[in-house]
N, C-alpha and C. Protein backbone atom coordinates (compact mmCIF):
# COMPACT_ATOMS: atom_id res chain seq x y z
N UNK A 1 1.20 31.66 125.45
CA UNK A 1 -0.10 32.23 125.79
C UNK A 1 -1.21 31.17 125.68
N UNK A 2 -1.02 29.93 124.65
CA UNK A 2 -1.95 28.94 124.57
C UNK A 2 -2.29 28.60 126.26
N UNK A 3 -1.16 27.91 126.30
CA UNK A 3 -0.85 27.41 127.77
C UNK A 3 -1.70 28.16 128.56
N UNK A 4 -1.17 29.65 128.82
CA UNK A 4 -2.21 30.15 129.87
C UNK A 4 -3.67 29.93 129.67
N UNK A 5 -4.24 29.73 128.61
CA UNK A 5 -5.45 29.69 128.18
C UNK A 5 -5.78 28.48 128.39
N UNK A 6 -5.29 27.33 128.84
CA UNK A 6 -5.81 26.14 129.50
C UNK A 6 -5.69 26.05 130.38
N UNK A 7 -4.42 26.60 130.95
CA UNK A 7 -4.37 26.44 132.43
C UNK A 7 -5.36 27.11 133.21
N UNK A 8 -5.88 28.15 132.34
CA UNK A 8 -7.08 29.34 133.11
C UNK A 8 -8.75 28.51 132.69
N UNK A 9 -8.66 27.63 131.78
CA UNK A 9 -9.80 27.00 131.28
C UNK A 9 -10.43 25.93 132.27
N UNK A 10 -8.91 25.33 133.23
CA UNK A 10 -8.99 24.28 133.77
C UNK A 10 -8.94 24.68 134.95
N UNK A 11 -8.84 26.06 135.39
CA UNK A 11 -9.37 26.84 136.98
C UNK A 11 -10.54 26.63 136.71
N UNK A 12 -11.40 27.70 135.73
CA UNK A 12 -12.32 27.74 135.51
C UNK A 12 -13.61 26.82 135.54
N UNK A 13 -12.93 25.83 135.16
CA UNK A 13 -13.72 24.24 135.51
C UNK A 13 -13.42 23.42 136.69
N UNK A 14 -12.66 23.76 137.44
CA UNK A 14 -12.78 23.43 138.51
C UNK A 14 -12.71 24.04 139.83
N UNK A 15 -13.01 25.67 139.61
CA UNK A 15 -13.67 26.40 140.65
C UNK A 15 -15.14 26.70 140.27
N UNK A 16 -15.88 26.54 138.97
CA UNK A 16 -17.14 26.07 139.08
C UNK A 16 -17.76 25.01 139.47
N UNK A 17 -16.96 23.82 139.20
CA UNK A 17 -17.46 22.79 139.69
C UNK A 17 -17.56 22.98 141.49
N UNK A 18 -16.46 23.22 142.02
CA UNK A 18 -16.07 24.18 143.28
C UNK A 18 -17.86 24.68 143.99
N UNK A 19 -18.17 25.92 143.53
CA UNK A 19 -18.87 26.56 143.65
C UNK A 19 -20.41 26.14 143.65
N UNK A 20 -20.13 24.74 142.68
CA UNK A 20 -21.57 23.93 143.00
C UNK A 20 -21.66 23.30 143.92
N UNK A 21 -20.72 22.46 144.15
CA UNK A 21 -20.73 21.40 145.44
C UNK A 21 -21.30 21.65 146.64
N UNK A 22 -20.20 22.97 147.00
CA UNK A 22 -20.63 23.74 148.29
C UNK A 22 -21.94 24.51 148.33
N UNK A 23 -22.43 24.68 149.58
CA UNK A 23 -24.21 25.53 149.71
C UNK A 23 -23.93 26.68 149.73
N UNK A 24 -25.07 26.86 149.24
CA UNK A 24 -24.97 28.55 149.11
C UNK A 24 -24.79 29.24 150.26
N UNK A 25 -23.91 30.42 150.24
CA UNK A 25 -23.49 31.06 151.69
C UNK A 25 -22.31 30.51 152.11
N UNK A 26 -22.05 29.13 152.34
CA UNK A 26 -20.74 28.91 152.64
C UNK A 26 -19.43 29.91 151.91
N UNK A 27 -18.32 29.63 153.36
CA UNK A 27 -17.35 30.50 153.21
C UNK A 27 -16.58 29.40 151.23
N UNK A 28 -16.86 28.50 151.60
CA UNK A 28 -15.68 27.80 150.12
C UNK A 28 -17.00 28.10 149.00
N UNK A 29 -17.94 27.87 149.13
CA UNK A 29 -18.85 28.74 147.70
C UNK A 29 -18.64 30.01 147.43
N UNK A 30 -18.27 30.90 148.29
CA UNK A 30 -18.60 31.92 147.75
C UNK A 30 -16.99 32.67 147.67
N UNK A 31 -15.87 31.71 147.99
CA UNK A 31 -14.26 31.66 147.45
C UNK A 31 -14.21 31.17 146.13
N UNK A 32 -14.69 29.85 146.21
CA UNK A 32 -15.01 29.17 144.64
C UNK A 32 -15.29 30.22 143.84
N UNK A 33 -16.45 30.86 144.16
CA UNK A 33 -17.03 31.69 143.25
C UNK A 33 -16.21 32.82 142.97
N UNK A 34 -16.16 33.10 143.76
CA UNK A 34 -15.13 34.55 143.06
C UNK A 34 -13.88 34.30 142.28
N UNK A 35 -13.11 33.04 142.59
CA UNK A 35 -11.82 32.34 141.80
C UNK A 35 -12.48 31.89 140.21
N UNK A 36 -14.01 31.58 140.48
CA UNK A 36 -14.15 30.83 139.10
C UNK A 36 -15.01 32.32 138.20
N UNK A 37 -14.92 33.38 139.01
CA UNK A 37 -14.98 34.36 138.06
C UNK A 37 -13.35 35.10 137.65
N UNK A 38 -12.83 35.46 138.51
CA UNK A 38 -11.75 35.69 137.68
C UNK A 38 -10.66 34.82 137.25
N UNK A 39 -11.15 33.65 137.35
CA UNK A 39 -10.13 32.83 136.29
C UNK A 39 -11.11 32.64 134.82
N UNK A 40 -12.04 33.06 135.11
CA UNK A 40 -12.76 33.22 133.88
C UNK A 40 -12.70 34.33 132.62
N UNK A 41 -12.64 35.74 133.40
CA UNK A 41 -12.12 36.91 132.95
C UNK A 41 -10.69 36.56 132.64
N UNK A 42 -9.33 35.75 132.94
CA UNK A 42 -8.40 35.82 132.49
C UNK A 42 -8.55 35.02 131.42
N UNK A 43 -9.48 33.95 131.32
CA UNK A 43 -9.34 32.88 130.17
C UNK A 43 -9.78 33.52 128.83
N UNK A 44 -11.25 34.21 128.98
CA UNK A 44 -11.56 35.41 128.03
C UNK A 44 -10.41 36.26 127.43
N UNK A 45 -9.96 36.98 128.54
CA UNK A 45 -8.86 37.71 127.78
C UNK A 45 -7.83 37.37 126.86
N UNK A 46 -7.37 36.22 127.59
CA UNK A 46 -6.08 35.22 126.73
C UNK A 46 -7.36 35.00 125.28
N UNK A 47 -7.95 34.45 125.26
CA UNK A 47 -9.08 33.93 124.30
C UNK A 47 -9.74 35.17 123.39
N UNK A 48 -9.73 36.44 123.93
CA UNK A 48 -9.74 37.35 122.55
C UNK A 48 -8.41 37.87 122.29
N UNK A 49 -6.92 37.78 122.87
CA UNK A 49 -6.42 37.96 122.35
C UNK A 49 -5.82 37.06 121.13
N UNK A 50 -6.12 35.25 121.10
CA UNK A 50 -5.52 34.11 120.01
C UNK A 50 -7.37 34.80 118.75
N UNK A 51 -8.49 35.19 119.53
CA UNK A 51 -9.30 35.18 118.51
C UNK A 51 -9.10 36.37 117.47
N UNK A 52 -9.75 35.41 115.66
CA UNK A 52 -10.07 36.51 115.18
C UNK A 52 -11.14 36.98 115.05
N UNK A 53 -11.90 36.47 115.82
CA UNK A 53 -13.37 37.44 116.29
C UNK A 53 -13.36 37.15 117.28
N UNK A 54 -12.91 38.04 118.13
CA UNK A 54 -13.09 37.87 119.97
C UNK A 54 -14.71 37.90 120.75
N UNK A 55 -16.00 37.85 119.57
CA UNK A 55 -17.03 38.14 119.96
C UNK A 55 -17.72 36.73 121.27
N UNK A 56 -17.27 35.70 120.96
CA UNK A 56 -17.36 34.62 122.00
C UNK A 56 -16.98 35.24 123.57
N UNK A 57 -15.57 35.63 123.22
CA UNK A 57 -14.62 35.75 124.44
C UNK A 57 -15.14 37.20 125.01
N UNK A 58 -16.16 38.28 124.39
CA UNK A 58 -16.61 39.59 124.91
C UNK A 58 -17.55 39.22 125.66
N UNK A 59 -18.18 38.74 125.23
CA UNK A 59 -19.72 38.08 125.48
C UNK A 59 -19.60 37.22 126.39
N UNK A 60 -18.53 36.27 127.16
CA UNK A 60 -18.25 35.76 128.10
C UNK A 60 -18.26 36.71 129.37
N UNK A 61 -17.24 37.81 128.88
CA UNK A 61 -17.03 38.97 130.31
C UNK A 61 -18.28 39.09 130.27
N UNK A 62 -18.75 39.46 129.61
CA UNK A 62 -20.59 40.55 129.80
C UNK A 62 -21.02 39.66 130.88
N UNK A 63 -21.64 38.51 130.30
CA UNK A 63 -22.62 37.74 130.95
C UNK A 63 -21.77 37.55 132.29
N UNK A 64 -20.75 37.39 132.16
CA UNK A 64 -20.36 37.02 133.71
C UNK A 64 -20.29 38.07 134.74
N UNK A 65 -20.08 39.31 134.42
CA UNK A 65 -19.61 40.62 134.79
C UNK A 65 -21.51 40.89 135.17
N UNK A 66 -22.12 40.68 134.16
CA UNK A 66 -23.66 40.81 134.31
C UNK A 66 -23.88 40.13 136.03
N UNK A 67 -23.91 38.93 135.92
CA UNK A 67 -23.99 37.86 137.14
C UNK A 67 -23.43 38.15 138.52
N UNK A 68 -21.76 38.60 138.38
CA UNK A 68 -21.27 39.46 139.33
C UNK A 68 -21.92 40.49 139.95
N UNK A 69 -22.38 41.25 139.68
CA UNK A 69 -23.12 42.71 139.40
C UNK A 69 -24.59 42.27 140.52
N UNK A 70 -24.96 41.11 140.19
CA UNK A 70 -26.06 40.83 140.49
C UNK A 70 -26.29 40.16 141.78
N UNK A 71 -25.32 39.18 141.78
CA UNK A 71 -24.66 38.79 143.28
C UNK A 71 -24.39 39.89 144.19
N UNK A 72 -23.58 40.78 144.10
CA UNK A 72 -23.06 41.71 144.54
C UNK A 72 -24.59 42.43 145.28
N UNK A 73 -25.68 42.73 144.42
CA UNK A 73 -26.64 42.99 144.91
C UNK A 73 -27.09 42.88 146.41
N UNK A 74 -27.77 44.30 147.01
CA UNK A 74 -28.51 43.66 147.99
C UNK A 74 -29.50 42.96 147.79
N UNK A 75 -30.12 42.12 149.03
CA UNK A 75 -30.90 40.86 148.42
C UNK A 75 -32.12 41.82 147.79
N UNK A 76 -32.93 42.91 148.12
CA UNK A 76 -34.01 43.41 148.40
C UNK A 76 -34.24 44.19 146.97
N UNK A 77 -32.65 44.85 146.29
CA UNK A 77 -33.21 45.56 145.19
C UNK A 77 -33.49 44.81 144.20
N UNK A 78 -33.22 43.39 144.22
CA UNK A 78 -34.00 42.29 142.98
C UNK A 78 -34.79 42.55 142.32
């Protein structure tokens, strides 16, 4: 389970990095982006399950799940 938790650490860092490169709107930003959210949600998960306070790894989903949420948005209800 370590393992998965780097291997998902090291999506994570390099479908964000991903997601910057490319402009906003492009079709690979906004692939990036969605890969470097749920390889993020899997890294969390692996990461409260080794924690003994998973409060890092909750608080990861939130804020990201927050951000999702917000993207997802139409542009107008901002």
């Amino acid at each position: 389970m370590l393992l998965f938790h780097i291997i998902a650490g090291s999506f994570v860092l390099l479908f964000g990095i991903g997601a910057l490169i490319f402009s906003k709107g492009e079709k690979l930003h906004r692939y990036s982006g969605n890969l470097f959210y749920f390889s993020l949600l899997l890294m969390a998960g692996s990461g409260a399950y080794f924690a003994d306070d998973p409060t890092i790894a909750i608080s990861s989903v939130y804020f990201a799940s927050t951000a999702w949420v917000i993207v997802l948005m139409p542009e107008k209800k901002i």
